[in-house]
N, C-alpha and C. Protein backbone atom coordinates (compact mmCIF):
# COMPACT_ATOMS: atom_id res chain seq x y z
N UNK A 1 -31.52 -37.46 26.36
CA UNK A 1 -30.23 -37.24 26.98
C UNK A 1 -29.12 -37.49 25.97
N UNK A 2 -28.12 -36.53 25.79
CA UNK A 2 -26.97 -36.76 24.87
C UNK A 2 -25.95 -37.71 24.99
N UNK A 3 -25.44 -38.46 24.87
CA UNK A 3 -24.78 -39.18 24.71
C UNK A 3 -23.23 -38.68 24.51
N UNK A 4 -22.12 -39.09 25.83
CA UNK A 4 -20.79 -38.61 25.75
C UNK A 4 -19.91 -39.57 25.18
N UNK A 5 -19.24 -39.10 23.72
CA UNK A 5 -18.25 -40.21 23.80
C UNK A 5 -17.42 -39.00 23.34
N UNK A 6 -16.29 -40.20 22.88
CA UNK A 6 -14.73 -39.42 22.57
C UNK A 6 -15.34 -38.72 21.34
N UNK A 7 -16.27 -39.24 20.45
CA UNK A 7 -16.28 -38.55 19.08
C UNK A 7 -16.59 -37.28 19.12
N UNK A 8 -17.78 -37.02 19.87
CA UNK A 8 -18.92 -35.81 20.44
C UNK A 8 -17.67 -34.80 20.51
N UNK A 9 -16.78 -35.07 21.63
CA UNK A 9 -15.53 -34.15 22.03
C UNK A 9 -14.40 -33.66 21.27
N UNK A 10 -14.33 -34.81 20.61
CA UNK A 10 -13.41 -34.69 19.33
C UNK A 10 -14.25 -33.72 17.79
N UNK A 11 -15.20 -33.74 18.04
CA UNK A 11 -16.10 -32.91 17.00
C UNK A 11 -16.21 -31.74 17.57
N UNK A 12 -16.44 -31.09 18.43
CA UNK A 12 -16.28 -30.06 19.35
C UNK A 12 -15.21 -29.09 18.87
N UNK A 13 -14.03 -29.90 19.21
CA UNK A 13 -12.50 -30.00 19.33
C UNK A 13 -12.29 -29.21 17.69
N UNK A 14 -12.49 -29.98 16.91
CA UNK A 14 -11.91 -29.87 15.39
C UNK A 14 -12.74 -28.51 15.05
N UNK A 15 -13.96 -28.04 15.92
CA UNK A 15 -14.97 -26.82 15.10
C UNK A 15 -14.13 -25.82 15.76
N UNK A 16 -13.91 -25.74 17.03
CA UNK A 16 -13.26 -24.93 17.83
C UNK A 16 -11.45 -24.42 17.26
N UNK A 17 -10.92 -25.56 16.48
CA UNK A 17 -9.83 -25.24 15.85
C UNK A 17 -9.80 -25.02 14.58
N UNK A 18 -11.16 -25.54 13.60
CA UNK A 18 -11.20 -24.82 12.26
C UNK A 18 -11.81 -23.12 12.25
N UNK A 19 -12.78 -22.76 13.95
CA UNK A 19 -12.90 -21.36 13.56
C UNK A 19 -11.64 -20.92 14.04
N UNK A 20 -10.68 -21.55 15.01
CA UNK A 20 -9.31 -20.22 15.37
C UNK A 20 -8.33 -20.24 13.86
N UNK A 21 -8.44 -21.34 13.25
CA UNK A 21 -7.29 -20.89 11.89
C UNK A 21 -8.34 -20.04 11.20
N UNK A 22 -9.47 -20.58 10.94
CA UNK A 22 -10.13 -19.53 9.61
C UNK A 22 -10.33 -17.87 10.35
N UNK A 23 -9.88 -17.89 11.42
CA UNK A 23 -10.19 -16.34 12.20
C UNK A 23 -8.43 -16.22 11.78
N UNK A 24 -7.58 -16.72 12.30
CA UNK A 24 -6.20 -16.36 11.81
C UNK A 24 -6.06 -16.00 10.61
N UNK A 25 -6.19 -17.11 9.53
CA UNK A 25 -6.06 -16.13 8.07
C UNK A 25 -7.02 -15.54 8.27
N UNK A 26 -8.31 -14.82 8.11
CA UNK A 26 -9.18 -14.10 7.66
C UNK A 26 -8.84 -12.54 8.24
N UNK A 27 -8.47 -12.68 9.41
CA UNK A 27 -8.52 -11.04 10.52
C UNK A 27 -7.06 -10.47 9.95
N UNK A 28 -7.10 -9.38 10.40
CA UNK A 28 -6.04 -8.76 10.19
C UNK A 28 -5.89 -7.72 11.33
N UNK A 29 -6.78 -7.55 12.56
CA UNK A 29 -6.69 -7.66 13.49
C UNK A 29 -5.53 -7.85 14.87
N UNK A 30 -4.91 -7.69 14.92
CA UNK A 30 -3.90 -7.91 16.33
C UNK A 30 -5.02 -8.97 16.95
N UNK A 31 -5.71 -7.86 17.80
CA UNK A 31 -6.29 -8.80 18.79
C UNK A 31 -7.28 -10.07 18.58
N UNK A 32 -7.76 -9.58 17.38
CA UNK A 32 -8.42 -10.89 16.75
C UNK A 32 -7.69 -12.12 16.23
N UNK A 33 -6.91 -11.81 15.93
CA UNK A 33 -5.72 -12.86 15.62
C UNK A 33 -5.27 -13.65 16.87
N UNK A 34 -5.41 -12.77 17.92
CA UNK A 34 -5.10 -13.42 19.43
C UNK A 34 -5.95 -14.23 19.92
N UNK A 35 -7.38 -13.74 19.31
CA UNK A 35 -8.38 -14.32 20.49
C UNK A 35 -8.50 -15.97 19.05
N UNK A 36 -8.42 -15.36 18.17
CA UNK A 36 -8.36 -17.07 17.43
C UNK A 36 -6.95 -17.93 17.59
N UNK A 37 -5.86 -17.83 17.69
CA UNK A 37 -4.90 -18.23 18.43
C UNK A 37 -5.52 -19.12 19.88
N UNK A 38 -6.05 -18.17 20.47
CA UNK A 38 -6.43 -18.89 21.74
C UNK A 38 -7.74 -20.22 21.39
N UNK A 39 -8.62 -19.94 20.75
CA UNK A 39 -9.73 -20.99 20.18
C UNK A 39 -8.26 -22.00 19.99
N UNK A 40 -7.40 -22.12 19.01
CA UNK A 40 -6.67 -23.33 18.60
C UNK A 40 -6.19 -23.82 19.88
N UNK A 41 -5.59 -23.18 20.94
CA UNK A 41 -5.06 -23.55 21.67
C UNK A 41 -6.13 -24.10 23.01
N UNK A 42 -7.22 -23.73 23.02
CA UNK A 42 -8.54 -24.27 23.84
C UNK A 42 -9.17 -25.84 23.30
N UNK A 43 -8.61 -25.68 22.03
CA UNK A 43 -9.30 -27.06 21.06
C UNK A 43 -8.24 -28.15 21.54
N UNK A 44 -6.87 -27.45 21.39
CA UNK A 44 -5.92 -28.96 22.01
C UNK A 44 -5.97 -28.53 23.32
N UNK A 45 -6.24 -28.36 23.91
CA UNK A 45 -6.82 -28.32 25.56
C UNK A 45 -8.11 -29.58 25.53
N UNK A 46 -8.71 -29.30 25.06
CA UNK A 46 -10.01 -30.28 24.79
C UNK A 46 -9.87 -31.54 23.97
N UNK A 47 -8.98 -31.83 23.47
CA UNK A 47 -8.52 -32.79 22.55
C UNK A 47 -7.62 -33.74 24.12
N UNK A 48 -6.90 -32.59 24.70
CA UNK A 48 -6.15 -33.52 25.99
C UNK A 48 -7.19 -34.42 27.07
N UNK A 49 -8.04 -33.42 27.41
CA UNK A 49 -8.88 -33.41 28.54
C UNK A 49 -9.60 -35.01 27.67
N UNK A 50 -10.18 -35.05 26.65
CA UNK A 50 -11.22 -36.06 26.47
C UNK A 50 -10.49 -37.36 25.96
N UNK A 51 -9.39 -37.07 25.47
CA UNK A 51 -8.73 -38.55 24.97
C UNK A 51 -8.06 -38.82 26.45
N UNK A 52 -7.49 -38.12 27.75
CA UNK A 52 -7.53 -38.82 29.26
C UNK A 52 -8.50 -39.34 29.34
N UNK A 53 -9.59 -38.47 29.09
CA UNK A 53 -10.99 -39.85 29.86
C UNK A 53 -11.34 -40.30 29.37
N UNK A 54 -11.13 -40.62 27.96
CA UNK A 54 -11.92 -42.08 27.21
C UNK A 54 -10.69 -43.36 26.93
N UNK A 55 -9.46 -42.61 26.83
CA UNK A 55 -8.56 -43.37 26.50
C UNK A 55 -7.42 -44.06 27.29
N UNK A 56 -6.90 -43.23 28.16
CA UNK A 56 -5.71 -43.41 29.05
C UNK A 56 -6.30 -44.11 30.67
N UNK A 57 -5.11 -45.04 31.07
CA UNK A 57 -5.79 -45.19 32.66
C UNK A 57 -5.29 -44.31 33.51
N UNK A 58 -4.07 -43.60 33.12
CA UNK A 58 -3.71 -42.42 34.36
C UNK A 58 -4.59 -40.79 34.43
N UNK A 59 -5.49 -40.64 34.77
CA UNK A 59 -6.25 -39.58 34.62
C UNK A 59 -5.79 -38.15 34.96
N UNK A 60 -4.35 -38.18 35.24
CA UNK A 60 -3.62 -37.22 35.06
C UNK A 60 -2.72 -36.68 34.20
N UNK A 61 -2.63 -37.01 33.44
CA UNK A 61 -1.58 -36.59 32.47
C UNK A 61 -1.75 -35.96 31.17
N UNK A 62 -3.14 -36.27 30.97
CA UNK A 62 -4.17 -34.96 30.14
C UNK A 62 -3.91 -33.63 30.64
N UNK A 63 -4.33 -33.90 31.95
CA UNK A 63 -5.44 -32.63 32.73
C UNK A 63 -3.36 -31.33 33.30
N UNK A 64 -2.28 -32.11 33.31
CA UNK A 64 -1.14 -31.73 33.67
C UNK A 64 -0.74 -31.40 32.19
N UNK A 65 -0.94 -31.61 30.73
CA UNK A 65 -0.86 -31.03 29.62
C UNK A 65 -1.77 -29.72 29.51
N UNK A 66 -2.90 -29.68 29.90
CA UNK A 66 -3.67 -28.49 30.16
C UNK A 66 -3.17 -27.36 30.54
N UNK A 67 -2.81 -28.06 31.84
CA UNK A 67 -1.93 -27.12 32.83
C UNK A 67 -0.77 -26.11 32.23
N UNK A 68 -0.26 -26.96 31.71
CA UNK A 68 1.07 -26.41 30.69
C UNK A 68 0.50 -25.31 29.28
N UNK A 69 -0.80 -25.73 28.66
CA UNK A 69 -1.30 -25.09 27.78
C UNK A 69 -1.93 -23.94 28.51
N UNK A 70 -2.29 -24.15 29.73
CA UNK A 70 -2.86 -22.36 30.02
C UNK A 70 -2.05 -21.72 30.35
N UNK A 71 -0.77 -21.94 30.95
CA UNK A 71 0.68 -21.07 30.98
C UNK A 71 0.85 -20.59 30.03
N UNK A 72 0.86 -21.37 28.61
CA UNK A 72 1.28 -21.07 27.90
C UNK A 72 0.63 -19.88 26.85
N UNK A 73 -0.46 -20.38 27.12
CA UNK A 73 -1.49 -19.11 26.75
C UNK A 73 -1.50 -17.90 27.45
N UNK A 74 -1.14 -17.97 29.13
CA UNK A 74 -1.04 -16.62 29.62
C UNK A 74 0.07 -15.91 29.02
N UNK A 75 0.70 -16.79 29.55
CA UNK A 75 1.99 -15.83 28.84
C UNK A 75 1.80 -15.37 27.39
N UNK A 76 1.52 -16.07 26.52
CA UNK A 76 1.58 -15.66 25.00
C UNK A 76 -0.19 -14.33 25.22
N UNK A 77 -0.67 -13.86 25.64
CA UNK A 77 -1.33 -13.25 26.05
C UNK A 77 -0.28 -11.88 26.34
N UNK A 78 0.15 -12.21 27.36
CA UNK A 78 0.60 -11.29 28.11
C UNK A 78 2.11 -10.46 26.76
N UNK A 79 2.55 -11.33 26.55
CA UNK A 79 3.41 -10.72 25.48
C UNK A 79 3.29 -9.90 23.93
N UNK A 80 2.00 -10.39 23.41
CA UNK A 80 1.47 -10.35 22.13
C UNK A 80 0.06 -9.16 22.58
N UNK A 81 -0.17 -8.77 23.40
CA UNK A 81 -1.03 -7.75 23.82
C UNK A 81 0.07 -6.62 24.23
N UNK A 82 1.20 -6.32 24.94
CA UNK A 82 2.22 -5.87 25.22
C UNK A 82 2.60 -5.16 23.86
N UNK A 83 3.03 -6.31 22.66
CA UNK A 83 3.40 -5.93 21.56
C UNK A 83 2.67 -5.19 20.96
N UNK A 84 0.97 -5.15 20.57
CA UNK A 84 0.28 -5.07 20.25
C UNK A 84 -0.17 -3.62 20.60
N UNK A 85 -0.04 -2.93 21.71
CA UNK A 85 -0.36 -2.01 22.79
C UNK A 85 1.02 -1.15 22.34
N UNK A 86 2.18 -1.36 21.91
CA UNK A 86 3.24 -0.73 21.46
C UNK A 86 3.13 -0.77 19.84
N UNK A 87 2.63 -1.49 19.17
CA UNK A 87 2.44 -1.39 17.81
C UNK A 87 1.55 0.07 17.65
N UNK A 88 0.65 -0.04 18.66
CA UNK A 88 -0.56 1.16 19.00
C UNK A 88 -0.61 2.10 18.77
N UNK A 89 0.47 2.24 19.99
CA UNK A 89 1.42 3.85 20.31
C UNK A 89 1.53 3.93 19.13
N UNK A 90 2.65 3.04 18.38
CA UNK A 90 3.36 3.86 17.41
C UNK A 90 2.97 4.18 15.58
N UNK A 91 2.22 3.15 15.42
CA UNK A 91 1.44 3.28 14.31
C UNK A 91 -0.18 3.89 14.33
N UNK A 92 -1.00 3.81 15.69
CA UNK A 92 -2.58 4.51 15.99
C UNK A 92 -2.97 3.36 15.17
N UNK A 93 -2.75 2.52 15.08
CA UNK A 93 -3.51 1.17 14.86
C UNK A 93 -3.16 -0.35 15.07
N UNK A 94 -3.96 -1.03 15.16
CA UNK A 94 -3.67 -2.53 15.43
C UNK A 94 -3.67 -3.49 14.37
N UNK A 95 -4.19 -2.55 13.04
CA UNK A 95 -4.36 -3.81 11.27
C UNK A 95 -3.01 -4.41 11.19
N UNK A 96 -2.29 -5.34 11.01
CA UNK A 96 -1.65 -5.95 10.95
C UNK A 96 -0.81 -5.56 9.61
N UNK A 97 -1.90 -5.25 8.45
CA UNK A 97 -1.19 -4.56 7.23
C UNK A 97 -0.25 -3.51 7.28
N UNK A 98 -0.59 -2.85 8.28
CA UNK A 98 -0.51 -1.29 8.82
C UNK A 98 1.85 -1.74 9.55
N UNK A 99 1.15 -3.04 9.61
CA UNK A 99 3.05 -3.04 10.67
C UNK A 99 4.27 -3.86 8.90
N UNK A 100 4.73 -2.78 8.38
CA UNK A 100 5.40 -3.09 7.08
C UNK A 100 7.06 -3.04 7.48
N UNK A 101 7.05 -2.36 9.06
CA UNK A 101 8.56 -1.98 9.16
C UNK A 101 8.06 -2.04 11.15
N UNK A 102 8.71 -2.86 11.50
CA UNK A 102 8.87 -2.81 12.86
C UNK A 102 10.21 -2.14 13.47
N UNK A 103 11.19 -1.12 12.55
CA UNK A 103 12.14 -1.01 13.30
C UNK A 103 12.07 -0.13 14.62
N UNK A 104 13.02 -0.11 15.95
CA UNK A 104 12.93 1.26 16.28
C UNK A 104 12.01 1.35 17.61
């Protein structure tokens, strides 16, 4: 049987946010750039959730930072796919190299 502590979670945590940066620089991608964006932002989701339950006595105030981080992710979803979907239209691609002039 595995054994739960803060470290286990916190190791989790740090793999889950070294693959969303090394997917950020590496992609050039729109949407890949999004979906590693979201890994960073799932890792401090998980960084909240496990230092409430190993560390804090109010067991809410993690889990209400969460809360705030998946808003925040919908929305940044909802805007950066929007953009992304209009970059589309207008260039027939999503490479990131490809956007040198956004005017217009």
């Amino acid at each position: 049987m595995m054994s739960q502590s803060l470290q286990s979670y916190l190791f989790i945590s740090s793999a889950l946010f070294s693959l969303g940066v090394f997917g950020l620089l590496m992609r050039r991608n729109l949407v890949a750039m999004l979906i590693s964006l979201e890994l960073i932002l799932n890792s401090a989701s998980l960084n909240f959730v496990a230092i409430n339950r190993f560390c804090l006595s109010d067991k809410s105030i993690g889990q209400v930072f969460v809360i705030f981080i998946v808003a925040l992710a919908a929305a940044e979803v909802c805007i950066a796919l929007s953009l992304a979907l209009w970059f589309y239209r207008k260039q027939h691609s999503i490479n990131i190299e490809d956007a040198k002039e956004l005017k217009g």
